[in-house]
Each structure stands twice: as C-alpha cells, then as structure tokens.
Protein backbone atom coordinates (compact mmCIF):
# COMPACT_ATOMS: atom_id res chain seq x y z
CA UNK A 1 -52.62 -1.09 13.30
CA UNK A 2 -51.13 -0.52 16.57
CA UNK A 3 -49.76 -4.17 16.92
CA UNK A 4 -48.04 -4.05 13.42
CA UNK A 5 -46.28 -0.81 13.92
CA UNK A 6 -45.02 -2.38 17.21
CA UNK A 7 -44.08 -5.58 15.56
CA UNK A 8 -42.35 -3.50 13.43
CA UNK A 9 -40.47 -1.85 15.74
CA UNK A 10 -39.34 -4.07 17.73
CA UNK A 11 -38.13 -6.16 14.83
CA UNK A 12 -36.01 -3.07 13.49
CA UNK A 13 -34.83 -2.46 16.87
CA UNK A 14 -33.61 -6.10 16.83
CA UNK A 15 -32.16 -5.62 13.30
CA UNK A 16 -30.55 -2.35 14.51
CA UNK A 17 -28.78 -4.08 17.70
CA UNK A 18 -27.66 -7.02 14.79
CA UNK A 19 -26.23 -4.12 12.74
CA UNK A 20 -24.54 -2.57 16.08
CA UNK A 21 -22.80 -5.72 16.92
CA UNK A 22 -21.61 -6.46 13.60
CA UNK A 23 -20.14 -3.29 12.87
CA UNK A 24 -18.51 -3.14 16.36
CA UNK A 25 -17.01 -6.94 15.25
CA UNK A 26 -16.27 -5.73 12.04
CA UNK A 27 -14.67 -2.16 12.33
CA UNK A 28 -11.51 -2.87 14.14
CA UNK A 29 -10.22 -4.84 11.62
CA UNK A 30 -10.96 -2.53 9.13
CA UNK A 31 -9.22 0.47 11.18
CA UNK A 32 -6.15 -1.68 11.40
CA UNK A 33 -5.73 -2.46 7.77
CA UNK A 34 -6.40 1.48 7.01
CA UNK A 35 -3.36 2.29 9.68
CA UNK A 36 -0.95 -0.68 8.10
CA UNK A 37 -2.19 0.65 4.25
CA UNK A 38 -1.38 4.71 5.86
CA UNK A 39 2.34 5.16 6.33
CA UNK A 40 3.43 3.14 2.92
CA UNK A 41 1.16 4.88 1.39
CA UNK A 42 2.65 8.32 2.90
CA UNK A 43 5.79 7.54 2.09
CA UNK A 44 4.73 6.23 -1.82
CA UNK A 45 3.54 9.95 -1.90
CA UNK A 46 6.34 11.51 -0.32
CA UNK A 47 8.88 9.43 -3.20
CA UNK A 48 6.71 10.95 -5.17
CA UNK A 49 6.79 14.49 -3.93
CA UNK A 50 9.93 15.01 -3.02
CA UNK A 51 13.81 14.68 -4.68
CA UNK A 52 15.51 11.94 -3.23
CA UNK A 53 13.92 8.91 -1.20
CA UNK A 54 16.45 6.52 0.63
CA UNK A 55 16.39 4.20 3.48
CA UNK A 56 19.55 5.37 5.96
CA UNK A 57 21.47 3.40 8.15
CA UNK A 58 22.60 5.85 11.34
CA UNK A 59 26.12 6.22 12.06
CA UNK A 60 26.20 9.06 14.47
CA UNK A 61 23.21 11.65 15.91
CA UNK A 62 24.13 14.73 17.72
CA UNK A 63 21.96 17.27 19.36
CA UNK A 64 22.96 20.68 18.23
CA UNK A 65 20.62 22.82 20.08
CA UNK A 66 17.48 23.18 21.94
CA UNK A 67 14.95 25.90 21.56
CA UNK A 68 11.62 25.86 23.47
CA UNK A 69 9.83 22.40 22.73
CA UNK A 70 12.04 21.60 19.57
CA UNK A 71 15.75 20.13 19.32
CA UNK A 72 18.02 19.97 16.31
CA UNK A 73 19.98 17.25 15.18
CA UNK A 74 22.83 16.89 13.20
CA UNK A 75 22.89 12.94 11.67
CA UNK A 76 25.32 11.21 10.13
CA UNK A 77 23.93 8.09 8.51
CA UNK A 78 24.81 6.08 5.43
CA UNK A 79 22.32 4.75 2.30
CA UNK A 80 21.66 1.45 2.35
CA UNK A 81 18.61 1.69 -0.43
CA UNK A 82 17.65 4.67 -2.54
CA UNK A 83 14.13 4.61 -3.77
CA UNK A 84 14.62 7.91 -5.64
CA UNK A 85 17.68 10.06 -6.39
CA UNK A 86 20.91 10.00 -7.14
CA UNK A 87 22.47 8.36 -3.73
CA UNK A 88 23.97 5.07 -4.00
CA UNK A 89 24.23 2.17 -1.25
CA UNK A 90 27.16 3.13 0.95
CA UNK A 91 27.20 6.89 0.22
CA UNK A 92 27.71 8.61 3.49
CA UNK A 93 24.65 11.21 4.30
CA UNK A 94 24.30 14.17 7.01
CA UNK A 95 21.44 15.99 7.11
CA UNK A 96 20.16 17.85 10.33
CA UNK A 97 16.15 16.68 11.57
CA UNK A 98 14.09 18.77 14.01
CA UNK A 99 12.27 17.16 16.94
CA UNK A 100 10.25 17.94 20.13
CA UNK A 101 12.63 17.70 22.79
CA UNK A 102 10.78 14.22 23.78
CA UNK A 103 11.95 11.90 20.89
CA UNK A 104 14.66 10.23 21.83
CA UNK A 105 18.23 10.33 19.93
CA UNK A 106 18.38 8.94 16.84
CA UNK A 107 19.81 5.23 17.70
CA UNK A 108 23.52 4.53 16.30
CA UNK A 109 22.96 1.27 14.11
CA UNK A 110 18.82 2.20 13.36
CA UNK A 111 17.46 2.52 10.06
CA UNK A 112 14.95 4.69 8.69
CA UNK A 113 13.12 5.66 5.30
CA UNK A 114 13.67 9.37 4.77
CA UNK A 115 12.86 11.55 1.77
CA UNK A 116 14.48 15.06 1.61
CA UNK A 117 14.03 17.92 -0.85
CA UNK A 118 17.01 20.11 -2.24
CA UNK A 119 17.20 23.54 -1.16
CA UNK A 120 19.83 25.42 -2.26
CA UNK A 121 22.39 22.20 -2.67
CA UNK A 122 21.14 20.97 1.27
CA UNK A 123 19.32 17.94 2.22
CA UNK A 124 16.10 19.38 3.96
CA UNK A 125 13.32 17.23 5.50
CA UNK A 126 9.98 18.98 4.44
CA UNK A 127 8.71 17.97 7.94
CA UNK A 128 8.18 15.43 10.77
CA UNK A 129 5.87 13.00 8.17
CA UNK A 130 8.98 12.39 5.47
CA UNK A 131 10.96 10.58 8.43
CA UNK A 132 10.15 7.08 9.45
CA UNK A 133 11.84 4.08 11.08
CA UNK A 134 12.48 1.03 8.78
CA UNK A 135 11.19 -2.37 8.67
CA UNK A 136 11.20 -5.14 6.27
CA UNK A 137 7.56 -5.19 5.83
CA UNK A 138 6.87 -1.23 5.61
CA UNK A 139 9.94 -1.50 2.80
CA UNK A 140 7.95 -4.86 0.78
CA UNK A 141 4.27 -2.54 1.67
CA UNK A 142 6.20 0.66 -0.20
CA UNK A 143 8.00 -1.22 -2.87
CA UNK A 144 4.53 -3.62 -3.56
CA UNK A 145 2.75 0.51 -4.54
CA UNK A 146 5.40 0.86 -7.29
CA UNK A 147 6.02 -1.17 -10.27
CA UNK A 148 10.00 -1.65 -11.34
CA UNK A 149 9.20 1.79 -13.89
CA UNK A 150 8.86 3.98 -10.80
CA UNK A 151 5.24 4.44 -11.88
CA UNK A 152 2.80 4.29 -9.01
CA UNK A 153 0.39 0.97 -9.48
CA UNK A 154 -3.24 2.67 -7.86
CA UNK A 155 -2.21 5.80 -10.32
CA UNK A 156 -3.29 6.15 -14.12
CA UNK A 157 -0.95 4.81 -16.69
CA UNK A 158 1.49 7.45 -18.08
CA UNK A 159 1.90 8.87 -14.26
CA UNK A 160 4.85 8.20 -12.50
CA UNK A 161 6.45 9.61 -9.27
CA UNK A 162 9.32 11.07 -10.81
C-alpha cells in the first residue's frame, strides 16, 4: 500500500509542478488583456454614468493653486469628439481638474477622454478615474462597447447609457 500512495504522490506532485508552470506561462497574458479590457471599459461606464462624455483637445492649462498634496487647474481645451452630451466638435471647453502636485501640466496640443457631470450649470469631474489621455486604440476599444444606438453591447437589450 505504501508504494502506491507514494506513486501517487509523486505523480500529483509532478502534475502539480505541470499545473504551476502552466499557469505561470499562462497568467500574464491573461492579466494584460484584463488591464487593456479595464480603462475602456471604465470609461463605457463613466459615458454611462455621467452627463456629457467628450474627447478634448488642450489649448491652455494653468495652475491656480496649491494646497497640501493637491493642485488645481484651470483648462482650456476644445471638443474634438463628444461621446455623450450636447458639445459639438470645435466648441471651446474650460473646466478646472484637481491633481497631486506630481502630475505634470496638462500638455498644450494633448488630448484626453473626459466625462464631467453638471452641477449647478459647471462642468465638474466626479474624480481622478473620469480623466484619461487619448489614443486611437482606447477611442476604437470604447466605441467597439457601444453599438451606433448608444446602447451598451455586454448590457441587456432595452438598456442604454443614456
């Protein structure tokens, strides 16, 4: 009995080091495609969750004021593509964004995809997640989660964003 239990064991440790090395083969790649699938994702929600959605062009970024860790900045920036709202290409924007004092200025000529709620008549950014530089693909990733309706493509039929 002896010899079979150890048989055993040493085959399952065997299968067990098989298993290791395939899942340590096998998990980057699936981290990677979970990070690329993340911020289009976010940002399908935030269209969703928010009042306007638009991809800005920056014209001019000025630090207002410092306090502790954080800095405020007062943007300037023109649409180049609204997801969601009522901004049109060309419309000039200004909005103010709070940073840690780290990030660097916002970069005259630099796009970004940045969704804002109203509050009171005011463009507000919810938070640091609703502002993100803009790339061809992360636009294609964002526009391939909505179909031409507005409607989300993983939600339900009869849901939309809007």
């Amino acid at each position: 009995m002896g010899g079979v239990f150890r048989s055993f064991l040493k085959a399952a440790q065997g299968l067990s080091l098989m298993m290791f090395l395939i899942c340590l083969l096998i998990a980057p790649s699936l981290a990677v495609e979970e990070e690329e699938d993340f911020l289009p994702r976010l940002i399908a929600a935030n269209i969703r969750g928010t009042d306007m959605t638009v991809i800005l062009e920056i014209k001019e970024g000025k630090r207002v004021r410092t306090l502790g860790g954080y800095a405020l900045w007062h943007i300037s920036a023109e649409v180049v593509r609204s997801f969601k709202g009522e901004f049109l290409p060309g419309e000039k924007v200004e909005y103010n964004r709070t940073t840690e004092t780290e990030f660097p200025p916002p970069e005259k000529g630099s796009r970004h995809i940045v969704s804002f709620v109203l509050e009171e008549g005011t463009l507000v950014i919810p938070d640091e997640g609703y502002h993100f530089p803009w790339s061809p693909d992360l636009e294609e990733k964002v526009d391939a989660l909505l179909d031409p309706s507005g409607a989300f493509l993983d939600r339900p039929a009869g849901t939309s964003h809007y």
